[in-house]
Protein backbone atom coordinates (compact mmCIF):
# COMPACT_ATOMS: atom_id res chain seq x y z
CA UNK A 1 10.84 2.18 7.66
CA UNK A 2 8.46 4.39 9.77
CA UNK A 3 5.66 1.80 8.82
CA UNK A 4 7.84 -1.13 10.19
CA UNK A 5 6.12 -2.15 13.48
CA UNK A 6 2.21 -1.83 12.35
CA UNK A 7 3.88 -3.93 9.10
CA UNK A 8 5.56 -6.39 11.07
CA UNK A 9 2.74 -6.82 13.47
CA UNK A 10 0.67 -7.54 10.74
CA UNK A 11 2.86 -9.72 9.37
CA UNK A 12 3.13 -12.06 12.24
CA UNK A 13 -0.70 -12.36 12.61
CA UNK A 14 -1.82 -13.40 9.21
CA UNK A 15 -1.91 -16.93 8.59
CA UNK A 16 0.36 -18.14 6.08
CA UNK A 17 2.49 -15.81 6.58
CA UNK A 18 5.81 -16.76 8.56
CA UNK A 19 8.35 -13.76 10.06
CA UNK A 20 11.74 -15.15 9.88
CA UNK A 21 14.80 -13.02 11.41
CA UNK A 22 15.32 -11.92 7.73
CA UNK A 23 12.50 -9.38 8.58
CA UNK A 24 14.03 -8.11 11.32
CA UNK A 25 14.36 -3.85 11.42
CA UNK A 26 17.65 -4.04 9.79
CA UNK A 27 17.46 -6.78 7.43
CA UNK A 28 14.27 -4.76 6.15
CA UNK A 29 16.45 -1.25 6.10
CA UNK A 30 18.59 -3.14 4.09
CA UNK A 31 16.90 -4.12 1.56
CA UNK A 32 14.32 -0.85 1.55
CA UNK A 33 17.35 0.98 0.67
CA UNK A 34 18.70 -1.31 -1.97
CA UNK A 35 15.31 -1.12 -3.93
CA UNK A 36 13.85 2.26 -3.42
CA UNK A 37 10.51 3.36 -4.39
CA UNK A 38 9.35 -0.58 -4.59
CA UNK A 39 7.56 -1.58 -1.70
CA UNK A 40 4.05 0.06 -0.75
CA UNK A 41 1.40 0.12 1.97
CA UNK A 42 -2.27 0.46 1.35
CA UNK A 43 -3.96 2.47 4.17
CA UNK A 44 -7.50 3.56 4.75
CA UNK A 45 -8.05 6.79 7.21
CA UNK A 46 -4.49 6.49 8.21
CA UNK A 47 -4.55 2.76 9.04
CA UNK A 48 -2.42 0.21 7.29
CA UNK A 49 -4.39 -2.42 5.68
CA UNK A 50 -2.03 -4.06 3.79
CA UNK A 51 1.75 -4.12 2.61
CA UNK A 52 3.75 -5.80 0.13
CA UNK A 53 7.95 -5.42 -0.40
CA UNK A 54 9.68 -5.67 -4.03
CA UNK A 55 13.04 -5.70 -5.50
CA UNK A 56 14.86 -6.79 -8.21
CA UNK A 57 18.50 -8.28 -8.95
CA UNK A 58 19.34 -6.57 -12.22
CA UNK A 59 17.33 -9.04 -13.87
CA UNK A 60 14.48 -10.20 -12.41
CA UNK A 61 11.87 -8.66 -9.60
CA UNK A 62 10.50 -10.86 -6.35
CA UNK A 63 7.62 -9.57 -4.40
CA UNK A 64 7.78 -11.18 -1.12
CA UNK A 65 4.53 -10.53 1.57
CA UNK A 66 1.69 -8.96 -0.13
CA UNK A 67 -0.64 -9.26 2.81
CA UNK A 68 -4.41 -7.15 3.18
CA UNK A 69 -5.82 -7.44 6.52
CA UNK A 70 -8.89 -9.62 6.69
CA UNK A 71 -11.25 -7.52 6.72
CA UNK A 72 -10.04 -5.61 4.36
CA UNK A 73 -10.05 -7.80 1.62
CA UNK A 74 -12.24 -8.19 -1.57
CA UNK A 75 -11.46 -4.46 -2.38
CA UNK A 76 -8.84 -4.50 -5.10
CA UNK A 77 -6.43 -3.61 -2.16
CA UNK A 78 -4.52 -6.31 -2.70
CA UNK A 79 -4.71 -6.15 -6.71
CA UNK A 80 -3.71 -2.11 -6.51
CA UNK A 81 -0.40 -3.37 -4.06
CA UNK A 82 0.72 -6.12 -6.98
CA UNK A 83 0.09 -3.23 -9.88
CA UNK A 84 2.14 -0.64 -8.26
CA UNK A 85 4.72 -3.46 -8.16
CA UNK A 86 4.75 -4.33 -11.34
CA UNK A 87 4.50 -0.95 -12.55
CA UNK A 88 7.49 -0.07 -10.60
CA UNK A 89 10.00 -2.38 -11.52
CA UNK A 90 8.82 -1.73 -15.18
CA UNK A 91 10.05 1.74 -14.58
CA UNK A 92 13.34 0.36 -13.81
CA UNK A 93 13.17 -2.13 -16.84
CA UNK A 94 12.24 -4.95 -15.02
CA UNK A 95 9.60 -7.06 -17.11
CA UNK A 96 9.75 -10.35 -15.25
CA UNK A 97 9.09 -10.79 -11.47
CA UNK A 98 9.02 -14.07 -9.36
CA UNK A 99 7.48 -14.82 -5.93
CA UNK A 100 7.36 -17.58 -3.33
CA UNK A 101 3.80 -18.93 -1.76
CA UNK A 102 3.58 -21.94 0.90
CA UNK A 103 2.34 -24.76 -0.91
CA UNK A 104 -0.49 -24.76 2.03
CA UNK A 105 -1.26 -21.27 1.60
CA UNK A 106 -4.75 -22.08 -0.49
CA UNK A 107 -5.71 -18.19 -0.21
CA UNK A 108 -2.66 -16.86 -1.31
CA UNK A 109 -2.42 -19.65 -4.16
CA UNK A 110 -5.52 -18.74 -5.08
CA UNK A 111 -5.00 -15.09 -5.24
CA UNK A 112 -2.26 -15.24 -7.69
CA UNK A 113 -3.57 -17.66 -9.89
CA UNK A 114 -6.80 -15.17 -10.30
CA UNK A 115 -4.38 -12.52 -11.31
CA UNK A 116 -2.55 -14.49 -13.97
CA UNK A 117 0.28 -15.45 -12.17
CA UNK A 118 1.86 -18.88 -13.74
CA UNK A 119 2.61 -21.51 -10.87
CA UNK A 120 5.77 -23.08 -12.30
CA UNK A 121 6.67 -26.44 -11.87
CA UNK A 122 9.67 -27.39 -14.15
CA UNK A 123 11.85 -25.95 -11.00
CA UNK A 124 13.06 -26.52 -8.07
CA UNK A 125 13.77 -24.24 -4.96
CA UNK A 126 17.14 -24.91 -3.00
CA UNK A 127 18.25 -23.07 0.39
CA UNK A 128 21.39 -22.66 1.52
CA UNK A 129 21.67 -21.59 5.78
CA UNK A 130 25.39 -20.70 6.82
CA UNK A 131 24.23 -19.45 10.33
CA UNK A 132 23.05 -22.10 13.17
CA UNK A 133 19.71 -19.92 13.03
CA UNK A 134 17.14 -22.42 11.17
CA UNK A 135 14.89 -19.07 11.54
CA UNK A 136 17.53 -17.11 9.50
């Protein structure tokens, strides 16, 4: 949590990348402290260059934002995030992991395809909203 705000400000300024009030401070406390040790930050002389957050169900692990600041990428940052991931949740028996891209993110598409990542398309995604939030 002490990385929050340079994360979050990050966050919001990379394209393809939207903050939803599910990011907020405590929604990201919350879930932080329900899947310790599984989200990292990459920094370079003390600088945050890029982030990603994991966690599992029991069953099955979800990385959700793996961002690497522009002009930062090209360096394996982003590759080193993922493997510390999926080393991680291996620890914790986790062999399986899932993850959710905007059809329209091409660079983040592309990016997961190049590290053998399997775009699935024999499902479907459903969302269910029970506050008046549409941001929620």
């Amino acid at each position: 949590m002490d990385d929050y705000d340079e994360v979050i400000d990050m966050l919001r300024i990379t394209p393809g990348i939207t903050v939803r009030e599910a990011d907020s401070r405590s929604s990201t406390n919350r879930y932080l402290e329900r899947n310790p040790g599984l989200s990292f930050v990459a920094t370079i002389d003390d600088y945050i260059v890029g982030c990603v957050m994991c966690g599992h169900d029991g069953r099955r692990g979800y990385l959700q934002h793996l961002v690497v600041k522009p002009e930062n990428r090209g360096q394996g940052i982003g590759k080193a995030l993922l493997t510390a991931c999926i080393d991680s949740l291996q620890q914790v028996g986790i062999d399986k992991t899932h993850l959710f891209v905007f059809k329209s993110n091409s660079l983040a598409n592309a990016f997961w395809e190049s590290n053998g990542w399997i775009l699935r398309d024999e499902v479907n995604i459903y969302s269910y909203n029970v506050s008046s939030n549409k941001n929620a």
